[in-house]
N, C-alpha and C. Protein backbone atom coordinates (compact mmCIF):
# COMPACT_ATOMS: atom_id res chain seq x y z
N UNK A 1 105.36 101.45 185.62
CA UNK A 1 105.14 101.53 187.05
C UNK A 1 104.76 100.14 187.58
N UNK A 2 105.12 99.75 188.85
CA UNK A 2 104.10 99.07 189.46
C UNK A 2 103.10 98.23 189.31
N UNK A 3 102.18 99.63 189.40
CA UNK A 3 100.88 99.22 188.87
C UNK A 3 100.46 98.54 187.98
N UNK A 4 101.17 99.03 186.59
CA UNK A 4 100.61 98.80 185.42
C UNK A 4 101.18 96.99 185.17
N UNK A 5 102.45 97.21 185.34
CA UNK A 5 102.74 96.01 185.27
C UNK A 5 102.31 94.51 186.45
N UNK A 6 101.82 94.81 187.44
CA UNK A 6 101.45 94.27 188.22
C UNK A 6 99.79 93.96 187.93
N UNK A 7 99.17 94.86 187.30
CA UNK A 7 98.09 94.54 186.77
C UNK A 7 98.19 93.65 185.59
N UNK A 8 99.00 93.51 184.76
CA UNK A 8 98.96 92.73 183.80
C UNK A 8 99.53 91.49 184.03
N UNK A 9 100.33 91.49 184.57
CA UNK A 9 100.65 90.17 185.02
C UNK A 9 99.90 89.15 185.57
N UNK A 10 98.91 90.07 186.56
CA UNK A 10 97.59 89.32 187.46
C UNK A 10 96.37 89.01 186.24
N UNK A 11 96.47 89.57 185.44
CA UNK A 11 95.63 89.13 184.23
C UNK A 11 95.79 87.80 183.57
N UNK A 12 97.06 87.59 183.36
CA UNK A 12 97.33 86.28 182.93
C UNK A 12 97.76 85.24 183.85
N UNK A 13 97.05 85.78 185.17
CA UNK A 13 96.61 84.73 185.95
C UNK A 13 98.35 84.58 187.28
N UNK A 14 99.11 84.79 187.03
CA UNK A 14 100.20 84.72 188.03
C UNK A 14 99.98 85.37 189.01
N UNK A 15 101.06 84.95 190.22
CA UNK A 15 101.45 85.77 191.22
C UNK A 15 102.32 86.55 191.79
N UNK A 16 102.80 87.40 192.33
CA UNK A 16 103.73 88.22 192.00
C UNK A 16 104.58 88.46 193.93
N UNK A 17 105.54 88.14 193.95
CA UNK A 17 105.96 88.14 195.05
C UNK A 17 107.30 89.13 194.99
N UNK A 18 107.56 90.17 196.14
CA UNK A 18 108.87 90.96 195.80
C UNK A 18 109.11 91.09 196.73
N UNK A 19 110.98 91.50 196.86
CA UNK A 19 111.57 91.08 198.19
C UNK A 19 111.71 92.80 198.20
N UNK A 20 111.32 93.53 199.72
CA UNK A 20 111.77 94.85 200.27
C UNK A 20 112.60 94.71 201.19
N UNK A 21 113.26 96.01 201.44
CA UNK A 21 113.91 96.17 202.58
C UNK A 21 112.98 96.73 203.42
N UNK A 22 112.91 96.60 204.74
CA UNK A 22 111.99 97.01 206.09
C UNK A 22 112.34 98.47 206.14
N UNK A 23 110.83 98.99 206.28
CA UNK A 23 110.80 100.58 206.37
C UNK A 23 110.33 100.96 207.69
N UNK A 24 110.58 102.16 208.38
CA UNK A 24 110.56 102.78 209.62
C UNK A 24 110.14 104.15 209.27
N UNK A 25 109.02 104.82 209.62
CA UNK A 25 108.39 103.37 210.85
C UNK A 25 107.30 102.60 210.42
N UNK A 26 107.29 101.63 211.42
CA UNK A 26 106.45 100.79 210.94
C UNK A 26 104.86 100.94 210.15
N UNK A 27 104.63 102.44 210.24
CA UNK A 27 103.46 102.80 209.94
C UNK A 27 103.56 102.90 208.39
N UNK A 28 104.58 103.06 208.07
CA UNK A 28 104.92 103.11 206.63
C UNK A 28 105.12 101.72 206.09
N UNK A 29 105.79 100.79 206.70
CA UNK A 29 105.94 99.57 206.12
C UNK A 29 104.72 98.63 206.36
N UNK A 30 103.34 98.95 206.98
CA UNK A 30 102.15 98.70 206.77
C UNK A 30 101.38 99.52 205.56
N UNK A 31 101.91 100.49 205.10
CA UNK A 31 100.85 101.19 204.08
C UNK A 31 101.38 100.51 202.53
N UNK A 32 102.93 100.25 202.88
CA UNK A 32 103.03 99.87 201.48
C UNK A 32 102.57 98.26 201.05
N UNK A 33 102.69 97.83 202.31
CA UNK A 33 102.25 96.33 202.27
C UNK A 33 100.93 96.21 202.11
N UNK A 34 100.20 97.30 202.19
CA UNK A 34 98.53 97.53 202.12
C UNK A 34 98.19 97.67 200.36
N UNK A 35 99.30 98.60 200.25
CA UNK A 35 98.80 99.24 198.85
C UNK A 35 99.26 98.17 198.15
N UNK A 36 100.43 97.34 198.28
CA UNK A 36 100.74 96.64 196.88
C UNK A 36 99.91 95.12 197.22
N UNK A 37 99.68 94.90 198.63
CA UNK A 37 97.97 93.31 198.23
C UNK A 37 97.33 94.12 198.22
N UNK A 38 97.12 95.21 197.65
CA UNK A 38 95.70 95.82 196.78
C UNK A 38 95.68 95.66 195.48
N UNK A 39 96.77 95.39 195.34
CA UNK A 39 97.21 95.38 193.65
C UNK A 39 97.84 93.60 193.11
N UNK A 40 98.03 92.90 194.32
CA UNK A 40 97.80 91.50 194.48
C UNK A 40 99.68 91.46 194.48
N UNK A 41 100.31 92.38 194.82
CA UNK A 41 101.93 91.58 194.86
C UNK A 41 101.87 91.28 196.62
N UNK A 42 102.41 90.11 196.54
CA UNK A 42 103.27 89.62 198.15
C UNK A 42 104.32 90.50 198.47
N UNK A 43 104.71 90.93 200.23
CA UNK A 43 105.68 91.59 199.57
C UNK A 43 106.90 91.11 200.88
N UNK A 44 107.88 90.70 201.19
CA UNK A 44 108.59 89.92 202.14
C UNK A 44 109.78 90.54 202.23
N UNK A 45 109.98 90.39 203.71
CA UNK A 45 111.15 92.02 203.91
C UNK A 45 112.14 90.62 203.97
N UNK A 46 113.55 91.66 203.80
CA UNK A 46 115.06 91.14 203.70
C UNK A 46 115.00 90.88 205.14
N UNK A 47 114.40 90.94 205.93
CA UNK A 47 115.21 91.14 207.78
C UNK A 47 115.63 89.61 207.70
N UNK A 48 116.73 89.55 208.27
CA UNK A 48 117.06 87.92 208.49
C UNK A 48 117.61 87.02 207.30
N UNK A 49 117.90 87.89 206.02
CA UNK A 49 118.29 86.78 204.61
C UNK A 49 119.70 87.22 204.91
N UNK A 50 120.08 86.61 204.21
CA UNK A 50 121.92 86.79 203.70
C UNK A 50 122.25 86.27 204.88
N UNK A 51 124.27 86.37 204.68
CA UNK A 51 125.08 85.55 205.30
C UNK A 51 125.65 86.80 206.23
N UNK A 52 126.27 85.87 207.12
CA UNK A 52 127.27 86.95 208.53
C UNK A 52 128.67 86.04 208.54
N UNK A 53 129.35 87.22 207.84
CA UNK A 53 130.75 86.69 208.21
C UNK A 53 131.50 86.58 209.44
């Protein structure tokens, strides 16, 4: 899970950054961004990456 591995990683001192896609509604894409810097991952939505043909 997650967790487990996100805990261990923060043990040996790293940081942990992961790319999401944006959730709706926004009340949701605040809880998960809550719960996982509780657990110390960054977490940075896709809005705006990639290319437009």
């Amino acid at each position: 899970s997650i967790e487990v591995a996100s805990s261990l990683v923060r043990l040996e001192g790293f940081r942990i950054t992961s790319v999401m896609e944006e959730l709706r509604p926004k009340v949701m894409m605040d809880w998960i961004v809550t719960c996982r810097a509780k657990k110390g991952v960054s977490l940075l939505p896709t809005a705006g990456t990639g290319r437009q043909l």
